[in-house]
C-alpha atoms as a PDB file:
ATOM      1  CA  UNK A   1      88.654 104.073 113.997  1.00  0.00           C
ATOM      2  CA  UNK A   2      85.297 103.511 114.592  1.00  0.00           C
ATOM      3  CA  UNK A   3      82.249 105.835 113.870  1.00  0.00           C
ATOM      4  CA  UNK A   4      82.551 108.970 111.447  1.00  0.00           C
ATOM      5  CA  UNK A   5      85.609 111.664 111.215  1.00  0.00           C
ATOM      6  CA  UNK A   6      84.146 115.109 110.496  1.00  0.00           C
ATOM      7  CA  UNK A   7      86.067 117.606 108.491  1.00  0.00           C
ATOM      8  CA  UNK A   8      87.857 120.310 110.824  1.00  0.00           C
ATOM      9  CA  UNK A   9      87.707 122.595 107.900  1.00  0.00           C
ATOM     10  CA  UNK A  10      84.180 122.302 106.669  1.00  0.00           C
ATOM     11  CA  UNK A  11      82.604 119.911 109.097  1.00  0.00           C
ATOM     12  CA  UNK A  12      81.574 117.268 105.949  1.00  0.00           C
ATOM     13  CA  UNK A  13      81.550 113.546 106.606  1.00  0.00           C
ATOM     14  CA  UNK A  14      85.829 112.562 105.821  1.00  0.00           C
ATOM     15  CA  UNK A  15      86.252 108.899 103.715  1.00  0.00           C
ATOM     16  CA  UNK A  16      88.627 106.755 104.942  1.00  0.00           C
ATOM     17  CA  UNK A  17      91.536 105.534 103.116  1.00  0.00           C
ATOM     18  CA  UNK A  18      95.485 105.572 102.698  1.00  0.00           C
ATOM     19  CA  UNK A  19      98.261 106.776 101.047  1.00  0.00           C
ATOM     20  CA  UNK A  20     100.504 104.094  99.381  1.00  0.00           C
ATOM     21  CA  UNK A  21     104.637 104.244  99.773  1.00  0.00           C
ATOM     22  CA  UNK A  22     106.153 104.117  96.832  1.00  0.00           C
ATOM     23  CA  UNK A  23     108.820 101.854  97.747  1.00  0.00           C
ATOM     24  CA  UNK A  24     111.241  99.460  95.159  1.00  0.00           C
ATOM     25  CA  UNK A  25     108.807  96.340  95.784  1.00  0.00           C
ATOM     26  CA  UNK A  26     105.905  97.900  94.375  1.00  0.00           C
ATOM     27  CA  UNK A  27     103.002 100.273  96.577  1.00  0.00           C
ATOM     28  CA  UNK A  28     102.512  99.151 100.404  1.00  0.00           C
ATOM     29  CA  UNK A  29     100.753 101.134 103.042  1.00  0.00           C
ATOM     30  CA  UNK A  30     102.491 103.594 105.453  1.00  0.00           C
ATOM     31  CA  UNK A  31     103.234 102.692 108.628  1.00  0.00           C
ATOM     32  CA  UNK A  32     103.479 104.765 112.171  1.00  0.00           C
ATOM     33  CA  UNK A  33     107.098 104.405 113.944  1.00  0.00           C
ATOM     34  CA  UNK A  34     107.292 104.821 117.501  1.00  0.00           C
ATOM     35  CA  UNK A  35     111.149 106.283 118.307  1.00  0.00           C
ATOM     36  CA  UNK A  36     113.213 107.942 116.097  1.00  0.00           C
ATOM     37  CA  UNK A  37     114.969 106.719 113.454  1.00  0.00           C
ATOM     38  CA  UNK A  38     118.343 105.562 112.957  1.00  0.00           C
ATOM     39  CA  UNK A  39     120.608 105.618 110.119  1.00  0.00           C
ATOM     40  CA  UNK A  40     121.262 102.535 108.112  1.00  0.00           C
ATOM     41  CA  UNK A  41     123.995 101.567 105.752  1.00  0.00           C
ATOM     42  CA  UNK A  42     121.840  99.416 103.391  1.00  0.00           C
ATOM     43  CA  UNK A  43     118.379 101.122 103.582  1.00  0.00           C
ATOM     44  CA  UNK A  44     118.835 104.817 104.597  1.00  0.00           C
ATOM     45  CA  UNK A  45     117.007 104.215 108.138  1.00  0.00           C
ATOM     46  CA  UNK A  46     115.767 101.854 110.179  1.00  0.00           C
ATOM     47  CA  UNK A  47     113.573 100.926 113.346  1.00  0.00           C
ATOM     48  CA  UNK A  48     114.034  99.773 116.913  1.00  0.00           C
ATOM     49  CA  UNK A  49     111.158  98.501 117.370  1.00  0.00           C
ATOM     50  CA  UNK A  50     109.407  97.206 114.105  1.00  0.00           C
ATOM     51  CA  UNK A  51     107.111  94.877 115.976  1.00  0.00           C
ATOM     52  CA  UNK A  52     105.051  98.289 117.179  1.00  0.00           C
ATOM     53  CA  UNK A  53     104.600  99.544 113.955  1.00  0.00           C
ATOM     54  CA  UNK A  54     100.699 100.522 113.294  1.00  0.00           C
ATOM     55  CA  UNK A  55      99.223 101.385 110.300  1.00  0.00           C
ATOM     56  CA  UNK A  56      98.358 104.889 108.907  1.00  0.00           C
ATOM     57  CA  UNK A  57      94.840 105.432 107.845  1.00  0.00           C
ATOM     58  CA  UNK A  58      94.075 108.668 106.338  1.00  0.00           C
ATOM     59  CA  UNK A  59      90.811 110.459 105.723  1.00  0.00           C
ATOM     60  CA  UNK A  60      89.928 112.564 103.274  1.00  0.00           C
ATOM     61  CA  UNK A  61      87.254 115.404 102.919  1.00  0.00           C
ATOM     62  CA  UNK A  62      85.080 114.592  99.357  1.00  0.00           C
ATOM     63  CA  UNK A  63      84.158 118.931  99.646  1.00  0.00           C
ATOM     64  CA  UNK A  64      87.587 120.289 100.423  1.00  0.00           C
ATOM     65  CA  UNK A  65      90.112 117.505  99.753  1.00  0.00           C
ATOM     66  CA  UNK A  66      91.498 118.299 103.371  1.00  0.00           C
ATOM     67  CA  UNK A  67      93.374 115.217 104.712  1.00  0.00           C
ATOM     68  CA  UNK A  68      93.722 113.767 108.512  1.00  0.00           C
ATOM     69  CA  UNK A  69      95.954 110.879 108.787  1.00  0.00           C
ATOM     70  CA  UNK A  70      95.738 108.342 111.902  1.00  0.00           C
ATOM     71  CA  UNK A  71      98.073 105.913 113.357  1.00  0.00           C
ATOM     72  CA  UNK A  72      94.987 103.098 113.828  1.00  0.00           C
ATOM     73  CA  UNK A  73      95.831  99.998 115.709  1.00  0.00           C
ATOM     74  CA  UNK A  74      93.825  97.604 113.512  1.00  0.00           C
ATOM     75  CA  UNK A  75      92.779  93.710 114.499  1.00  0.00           C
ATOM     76  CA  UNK A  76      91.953  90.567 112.716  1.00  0.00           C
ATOM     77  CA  UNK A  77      90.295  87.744 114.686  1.00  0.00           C
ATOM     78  CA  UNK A  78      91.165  89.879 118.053  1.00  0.00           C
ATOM     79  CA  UNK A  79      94.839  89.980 117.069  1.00  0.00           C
ATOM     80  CA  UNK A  80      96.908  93.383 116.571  1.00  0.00           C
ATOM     81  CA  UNK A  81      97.693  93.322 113.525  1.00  0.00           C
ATOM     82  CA  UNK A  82     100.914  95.488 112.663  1.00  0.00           C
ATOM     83  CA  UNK A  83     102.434  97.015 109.344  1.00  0.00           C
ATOM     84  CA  UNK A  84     105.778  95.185 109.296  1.00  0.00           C
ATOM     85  CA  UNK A  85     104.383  92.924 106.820  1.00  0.00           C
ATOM     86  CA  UNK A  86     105.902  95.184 104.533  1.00  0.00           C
ATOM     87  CA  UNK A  87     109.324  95.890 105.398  1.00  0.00           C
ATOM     88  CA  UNK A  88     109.938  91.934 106.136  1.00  0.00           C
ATOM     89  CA  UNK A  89     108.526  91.686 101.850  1.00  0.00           C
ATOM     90  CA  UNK A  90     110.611  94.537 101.122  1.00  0.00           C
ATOM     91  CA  UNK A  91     113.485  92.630 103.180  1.00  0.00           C
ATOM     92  CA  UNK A  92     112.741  89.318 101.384  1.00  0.00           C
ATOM     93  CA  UNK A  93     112.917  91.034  97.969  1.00  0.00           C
ATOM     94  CA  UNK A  94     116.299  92.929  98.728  1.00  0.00           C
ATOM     95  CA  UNK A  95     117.966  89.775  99.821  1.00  0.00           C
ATOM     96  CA  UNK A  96     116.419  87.421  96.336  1.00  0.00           C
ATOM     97  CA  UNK A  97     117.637  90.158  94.257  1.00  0.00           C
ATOM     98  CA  UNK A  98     121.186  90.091  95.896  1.00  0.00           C
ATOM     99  CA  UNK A  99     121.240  86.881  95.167  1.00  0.00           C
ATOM    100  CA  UNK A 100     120.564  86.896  91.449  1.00  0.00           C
ATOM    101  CA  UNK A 101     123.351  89.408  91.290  1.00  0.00           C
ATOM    102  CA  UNK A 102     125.841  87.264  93.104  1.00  0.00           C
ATOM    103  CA  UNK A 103     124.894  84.456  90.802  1.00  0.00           C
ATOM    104  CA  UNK A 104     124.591  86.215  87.752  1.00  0.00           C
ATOM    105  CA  UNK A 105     128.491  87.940  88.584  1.00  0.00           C
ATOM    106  CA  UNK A 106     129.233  84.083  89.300  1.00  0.00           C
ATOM    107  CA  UNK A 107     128.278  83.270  86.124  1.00  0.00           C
ATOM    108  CA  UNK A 108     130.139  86.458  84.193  1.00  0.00           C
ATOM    109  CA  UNK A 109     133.263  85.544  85.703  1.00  0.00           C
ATOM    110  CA  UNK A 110     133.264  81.391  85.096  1.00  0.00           C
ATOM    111  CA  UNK A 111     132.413  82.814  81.487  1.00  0.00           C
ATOM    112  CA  UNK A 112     135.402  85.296  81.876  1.00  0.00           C
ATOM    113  CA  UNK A 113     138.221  82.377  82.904  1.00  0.00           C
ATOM    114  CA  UNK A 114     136.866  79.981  80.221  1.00  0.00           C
ATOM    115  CA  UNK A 115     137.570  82.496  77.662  1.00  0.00           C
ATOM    116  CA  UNK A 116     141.143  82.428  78.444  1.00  0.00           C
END
């Protein structure tokens, strides 16, 4: 967003920033959804289209604490830039640590038959 946000409440000059997701990879930034969500088996919901997702950026007032969050569609080198970098990481991470636990119950049960 370009130029300055002003306050609505006490008409002081807002700082941008964001508000990090707490998600089981570690902090990443919120992300605007266009649609509504469906339910999902494995994570709770999902997205049609995670290709549109845009990036929240969120103001805050330094007098009031009064915070104004915007769906911004940011660019690098002329290129959209979208938030799904996250949700493929969080993806990636779900899928490495299913497979530690298939080869770590892989390993518990050759240990299992040799013991007989």
């Amino acid at each position: 967003m370009n130029g300055t946000v002003e306050c609505t409440r006490c008409h002081a000059r807002m700082e941008s920033g964001w508000v990090p997701d707490n998600a089981h990879v570690g902090l990443q930034r919120q992300n605007w959804c266009p649609g509504e969500p469906q339910p999902s088996f494995w994570t709770g919901l999902k997205a049609a289209e995670i290709d549109k997702f845009i990036p929240v950026t969120t103001f805050r007032c330094p007098n009031c604490g009064h915070l104004k969050s915007y769906a911004i569609p940011q660019s690098r080198n002329g290129a959209l830039v979208s938030g799904r970098s996250s949700s493929r990481r969080q993806l990636a991470a779900v899928l490495i640590g299913l497979a530690f636990l298939l080869i770590a119950f892989g390993v518990a049960l050759l240990f299992l038959i040799r013991a007989k």
